[in-house]
N, C-alpha and C. Protein backbone atom coordinates (compact mmCIF):
# COMPACT_ATOMS: atom_id res chain seq x y z
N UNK A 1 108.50 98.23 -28.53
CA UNK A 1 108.66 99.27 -29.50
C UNK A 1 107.85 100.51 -29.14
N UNK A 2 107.02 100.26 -28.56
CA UNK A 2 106.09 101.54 -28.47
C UNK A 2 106.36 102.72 -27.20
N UNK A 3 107.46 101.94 -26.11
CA UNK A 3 108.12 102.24 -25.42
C UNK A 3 109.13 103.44 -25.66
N UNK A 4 109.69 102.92 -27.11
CA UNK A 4 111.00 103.86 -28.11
C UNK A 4 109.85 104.89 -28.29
N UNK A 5 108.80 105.16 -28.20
CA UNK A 5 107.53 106.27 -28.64
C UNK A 5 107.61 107.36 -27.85
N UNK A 6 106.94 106.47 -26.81
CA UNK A 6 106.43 107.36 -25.51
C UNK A 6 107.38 106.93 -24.49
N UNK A 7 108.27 107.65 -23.69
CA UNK A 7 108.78 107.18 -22.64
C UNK A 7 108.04 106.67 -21.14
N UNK A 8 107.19 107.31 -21.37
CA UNK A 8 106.78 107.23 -19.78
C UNK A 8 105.45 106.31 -19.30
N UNK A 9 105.02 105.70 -20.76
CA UNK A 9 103.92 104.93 -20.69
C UNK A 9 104.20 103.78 -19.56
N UNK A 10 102.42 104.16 -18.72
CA UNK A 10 102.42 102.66 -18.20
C UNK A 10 102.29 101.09 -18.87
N UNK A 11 102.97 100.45 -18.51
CA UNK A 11 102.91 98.87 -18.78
C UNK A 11 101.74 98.39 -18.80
N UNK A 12 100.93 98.21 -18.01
CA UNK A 12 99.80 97.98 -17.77
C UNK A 12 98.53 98.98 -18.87
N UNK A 13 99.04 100.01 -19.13
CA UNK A 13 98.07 100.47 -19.92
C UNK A 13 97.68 100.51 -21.83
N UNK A 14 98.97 99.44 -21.73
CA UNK A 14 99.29 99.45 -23.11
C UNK A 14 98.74 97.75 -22.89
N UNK A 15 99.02 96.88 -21.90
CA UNK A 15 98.26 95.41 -22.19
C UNK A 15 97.35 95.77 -22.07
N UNK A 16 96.38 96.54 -20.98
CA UNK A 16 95.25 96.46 -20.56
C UNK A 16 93.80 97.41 -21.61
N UNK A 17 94.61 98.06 -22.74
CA UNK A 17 93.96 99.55 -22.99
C UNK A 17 94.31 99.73 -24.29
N UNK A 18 94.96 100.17 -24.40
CA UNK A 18 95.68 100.23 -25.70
C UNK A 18 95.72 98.98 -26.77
N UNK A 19 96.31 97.84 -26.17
CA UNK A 19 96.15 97.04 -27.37
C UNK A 19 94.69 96.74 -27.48
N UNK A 20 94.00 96.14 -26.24
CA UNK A 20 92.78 95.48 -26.75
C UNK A 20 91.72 96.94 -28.12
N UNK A 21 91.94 97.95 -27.69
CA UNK A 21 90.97 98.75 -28.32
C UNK A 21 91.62 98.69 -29.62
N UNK A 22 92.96 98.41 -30.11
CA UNK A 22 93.01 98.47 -31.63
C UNK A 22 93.07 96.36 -31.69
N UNK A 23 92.65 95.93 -30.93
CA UNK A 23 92.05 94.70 -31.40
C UNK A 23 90.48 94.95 -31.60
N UNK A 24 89.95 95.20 -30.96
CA UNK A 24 88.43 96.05 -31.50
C UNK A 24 88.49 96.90 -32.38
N UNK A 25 89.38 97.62 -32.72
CA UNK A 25 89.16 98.03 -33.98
C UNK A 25 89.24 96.87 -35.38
N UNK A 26 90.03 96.16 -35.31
CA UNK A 26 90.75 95.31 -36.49
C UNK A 26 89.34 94.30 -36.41
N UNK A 27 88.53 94.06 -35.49
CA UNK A 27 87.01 93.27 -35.68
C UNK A 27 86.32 94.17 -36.53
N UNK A 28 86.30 95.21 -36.16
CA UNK A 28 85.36 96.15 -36.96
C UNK A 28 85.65 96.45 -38.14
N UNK A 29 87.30 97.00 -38.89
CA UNK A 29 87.42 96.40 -39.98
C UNK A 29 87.29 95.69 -40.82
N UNK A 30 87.44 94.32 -40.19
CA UNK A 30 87.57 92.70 -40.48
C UNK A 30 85.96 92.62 -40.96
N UNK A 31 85.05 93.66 -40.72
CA UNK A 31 83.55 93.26 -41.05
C UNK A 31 83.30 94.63 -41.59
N UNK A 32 83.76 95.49 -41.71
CA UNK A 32 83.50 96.64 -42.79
C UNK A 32 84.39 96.98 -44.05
N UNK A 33 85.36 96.45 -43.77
CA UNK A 33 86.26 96.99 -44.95
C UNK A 33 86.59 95.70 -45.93
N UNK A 34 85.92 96.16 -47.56
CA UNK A 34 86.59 94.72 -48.26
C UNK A 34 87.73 94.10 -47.92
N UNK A 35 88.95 94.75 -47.98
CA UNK A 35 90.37 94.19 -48.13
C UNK A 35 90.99 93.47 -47.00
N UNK A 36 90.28 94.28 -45.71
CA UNK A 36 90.74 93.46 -44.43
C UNK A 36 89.98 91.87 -44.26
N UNK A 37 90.82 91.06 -44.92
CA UNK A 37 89.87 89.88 -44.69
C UNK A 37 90.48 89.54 -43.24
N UNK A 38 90.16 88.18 -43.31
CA UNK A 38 90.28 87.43 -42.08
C UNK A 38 91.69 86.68 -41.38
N UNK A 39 92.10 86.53 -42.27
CA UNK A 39 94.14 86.55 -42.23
C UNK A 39 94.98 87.75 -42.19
N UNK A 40 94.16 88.94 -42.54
CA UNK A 40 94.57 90.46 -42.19
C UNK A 40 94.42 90.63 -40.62
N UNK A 41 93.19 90.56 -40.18
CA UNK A 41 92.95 90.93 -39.00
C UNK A 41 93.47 90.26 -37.75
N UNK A 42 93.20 88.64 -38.24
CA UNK A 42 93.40 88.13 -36.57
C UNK A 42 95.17 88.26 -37.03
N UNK A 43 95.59 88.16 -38.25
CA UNK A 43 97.36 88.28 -37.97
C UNK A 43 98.34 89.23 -37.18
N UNK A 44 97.38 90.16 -37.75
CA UNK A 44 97.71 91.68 -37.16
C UNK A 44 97.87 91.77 -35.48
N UNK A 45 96.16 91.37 -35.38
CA UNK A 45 95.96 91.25 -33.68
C UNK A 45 96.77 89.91 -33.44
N UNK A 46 97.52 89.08 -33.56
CA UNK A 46 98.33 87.89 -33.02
C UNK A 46 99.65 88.79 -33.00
N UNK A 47 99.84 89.67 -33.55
CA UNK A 47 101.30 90.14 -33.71
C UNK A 47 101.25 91.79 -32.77
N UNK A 48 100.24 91.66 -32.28
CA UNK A 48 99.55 93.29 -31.28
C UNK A 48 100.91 93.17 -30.16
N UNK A 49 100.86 92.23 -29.21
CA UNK A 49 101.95 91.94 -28.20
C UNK A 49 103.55 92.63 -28.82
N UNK A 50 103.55 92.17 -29.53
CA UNK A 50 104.80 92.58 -30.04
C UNK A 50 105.49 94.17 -30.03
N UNK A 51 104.03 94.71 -30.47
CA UNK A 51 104.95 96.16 -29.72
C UNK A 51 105.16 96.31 -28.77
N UNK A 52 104.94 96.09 -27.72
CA UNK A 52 105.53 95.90 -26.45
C UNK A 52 106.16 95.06 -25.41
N UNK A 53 106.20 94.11 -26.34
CA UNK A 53 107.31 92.87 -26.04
C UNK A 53 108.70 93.53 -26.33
N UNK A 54 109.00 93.63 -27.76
CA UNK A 54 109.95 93.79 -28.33
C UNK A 54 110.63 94.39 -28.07
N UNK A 55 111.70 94.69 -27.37
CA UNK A 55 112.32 96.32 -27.02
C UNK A 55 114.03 96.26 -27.41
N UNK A 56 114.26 94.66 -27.68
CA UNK A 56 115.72 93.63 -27.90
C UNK A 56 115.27 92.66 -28.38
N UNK A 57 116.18 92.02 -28.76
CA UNK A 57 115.94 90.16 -29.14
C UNK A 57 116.29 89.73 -27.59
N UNK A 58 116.84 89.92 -26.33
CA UNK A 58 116.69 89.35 -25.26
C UNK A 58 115.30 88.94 -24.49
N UNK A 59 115.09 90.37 -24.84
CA UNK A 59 113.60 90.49 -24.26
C UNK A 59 112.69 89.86 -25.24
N UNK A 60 112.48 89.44 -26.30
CA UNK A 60 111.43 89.18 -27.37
C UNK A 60 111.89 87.93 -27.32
N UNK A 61 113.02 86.64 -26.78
CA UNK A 61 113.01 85.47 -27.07
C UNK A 61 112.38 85.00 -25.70
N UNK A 62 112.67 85.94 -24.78
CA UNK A 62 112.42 85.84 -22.96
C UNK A 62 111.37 85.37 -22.73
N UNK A 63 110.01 86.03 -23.95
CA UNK A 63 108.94 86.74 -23.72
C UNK A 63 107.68 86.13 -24.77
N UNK A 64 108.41 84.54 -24.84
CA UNK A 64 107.56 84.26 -26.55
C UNK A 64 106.35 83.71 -25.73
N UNK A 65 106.51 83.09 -24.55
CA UNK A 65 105.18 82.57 -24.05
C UNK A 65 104.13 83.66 -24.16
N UNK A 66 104.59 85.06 -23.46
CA UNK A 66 103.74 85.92 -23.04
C UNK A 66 103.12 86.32 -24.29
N UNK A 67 104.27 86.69 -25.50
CA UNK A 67 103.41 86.91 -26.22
C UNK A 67 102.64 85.82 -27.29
N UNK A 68 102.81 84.29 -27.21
CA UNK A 68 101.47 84.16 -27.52
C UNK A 68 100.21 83.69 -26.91
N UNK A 69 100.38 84.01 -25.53
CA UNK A 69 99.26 84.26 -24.61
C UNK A 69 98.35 85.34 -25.10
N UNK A 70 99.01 86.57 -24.83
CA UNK A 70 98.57 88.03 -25.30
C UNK A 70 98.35 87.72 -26.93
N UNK A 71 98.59 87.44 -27.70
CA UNK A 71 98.44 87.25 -29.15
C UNK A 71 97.51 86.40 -29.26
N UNK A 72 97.12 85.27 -28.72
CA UNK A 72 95.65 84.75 -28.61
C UNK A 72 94.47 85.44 -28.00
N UNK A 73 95.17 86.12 -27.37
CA UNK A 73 93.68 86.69 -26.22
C UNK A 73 93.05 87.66 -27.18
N UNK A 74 94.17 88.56 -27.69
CA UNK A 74 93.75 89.36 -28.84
C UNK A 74 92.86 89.32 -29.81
N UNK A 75 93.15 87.91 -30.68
CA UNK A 75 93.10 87.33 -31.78
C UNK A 75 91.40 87.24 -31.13
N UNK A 76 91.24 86.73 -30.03
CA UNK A 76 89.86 85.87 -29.92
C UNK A 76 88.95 88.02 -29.33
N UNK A 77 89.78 88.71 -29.53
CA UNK A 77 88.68 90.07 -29.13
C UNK A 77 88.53 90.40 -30.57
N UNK A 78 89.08 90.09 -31.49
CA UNK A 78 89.25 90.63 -32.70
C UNK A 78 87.65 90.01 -33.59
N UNK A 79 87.75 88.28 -33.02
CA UNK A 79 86.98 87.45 -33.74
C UNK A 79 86.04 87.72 -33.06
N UNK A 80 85.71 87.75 -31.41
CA UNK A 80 84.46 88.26 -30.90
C UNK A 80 83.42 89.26 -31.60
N UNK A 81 84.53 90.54 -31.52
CA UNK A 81 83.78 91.89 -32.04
C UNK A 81 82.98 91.27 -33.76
N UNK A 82 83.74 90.86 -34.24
CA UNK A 82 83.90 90.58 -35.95
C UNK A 82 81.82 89.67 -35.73
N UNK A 83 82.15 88.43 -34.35
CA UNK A 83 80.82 88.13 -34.68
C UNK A 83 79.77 88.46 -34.16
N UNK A 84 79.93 89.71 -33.37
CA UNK A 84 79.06 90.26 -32.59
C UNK A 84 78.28 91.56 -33.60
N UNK A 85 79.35 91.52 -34.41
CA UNK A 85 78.53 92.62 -35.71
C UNK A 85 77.81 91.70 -36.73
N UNK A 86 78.45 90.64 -37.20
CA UNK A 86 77.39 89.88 -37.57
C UNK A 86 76.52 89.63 -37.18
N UNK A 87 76.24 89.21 -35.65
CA UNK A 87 75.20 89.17 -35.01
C UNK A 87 74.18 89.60 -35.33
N UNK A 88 74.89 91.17 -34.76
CA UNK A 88 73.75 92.52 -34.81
C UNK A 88 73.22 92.62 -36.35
N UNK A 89 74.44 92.96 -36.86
CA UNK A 89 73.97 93.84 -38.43
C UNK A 89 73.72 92.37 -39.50
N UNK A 90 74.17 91.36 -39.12
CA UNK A 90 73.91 90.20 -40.52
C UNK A 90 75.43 90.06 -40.85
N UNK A 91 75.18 89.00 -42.03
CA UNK A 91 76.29 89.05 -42.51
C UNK A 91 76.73 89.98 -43.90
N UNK A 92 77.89 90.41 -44.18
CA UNK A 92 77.74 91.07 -45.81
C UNK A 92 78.72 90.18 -46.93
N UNK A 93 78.07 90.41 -47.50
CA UNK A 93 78.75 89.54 -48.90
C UNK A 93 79.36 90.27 -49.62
């Protein structure tokens, strides 16, 4: 989908760049913002692949391994960041 956006984007810069940094974002949410709980965030980041999987249903049934390869890898940058601010800052209630 993100392809239908920008035409000319590299492949590689949307696995490599693009998604992971709005999976770092959705950690940082996931620990600052009330509403983003924890079924918000890692869902979101499990479903990140998908914009750029998706471009057909050929390609998106082709492509289910990859994306939940990429949809885990995500999921676990999402939960990293999330406990690396706990870490640092504590937890908030």
């Amino acid at each position: 989908m993100l392809y239908w956006w920008i035409e000319g984007m590299n492949p590689l810069f949307v696995v490599f760049v693009l998604c992971p940094l709005i999976a770092l974002i959705l950690g940082v949410c996931w620990y600052s913002i009330k509403w983003c709980n924890r079924v918000i965030a890692l869902g979101v980041s499990l479903l990140l692949p998908l914009l750029y999987i998706t471009s057909d249903w050929g390609t998106f049934t082709s492509n289910l391994d990859a994306w939940l390869m990429y949809g885990v890898g995500y999921s676990l940058v999402t939960w990293a960041t999330y406990r690396l601010l706990c870490t640092l800052k504590g937890y908030k209630s």
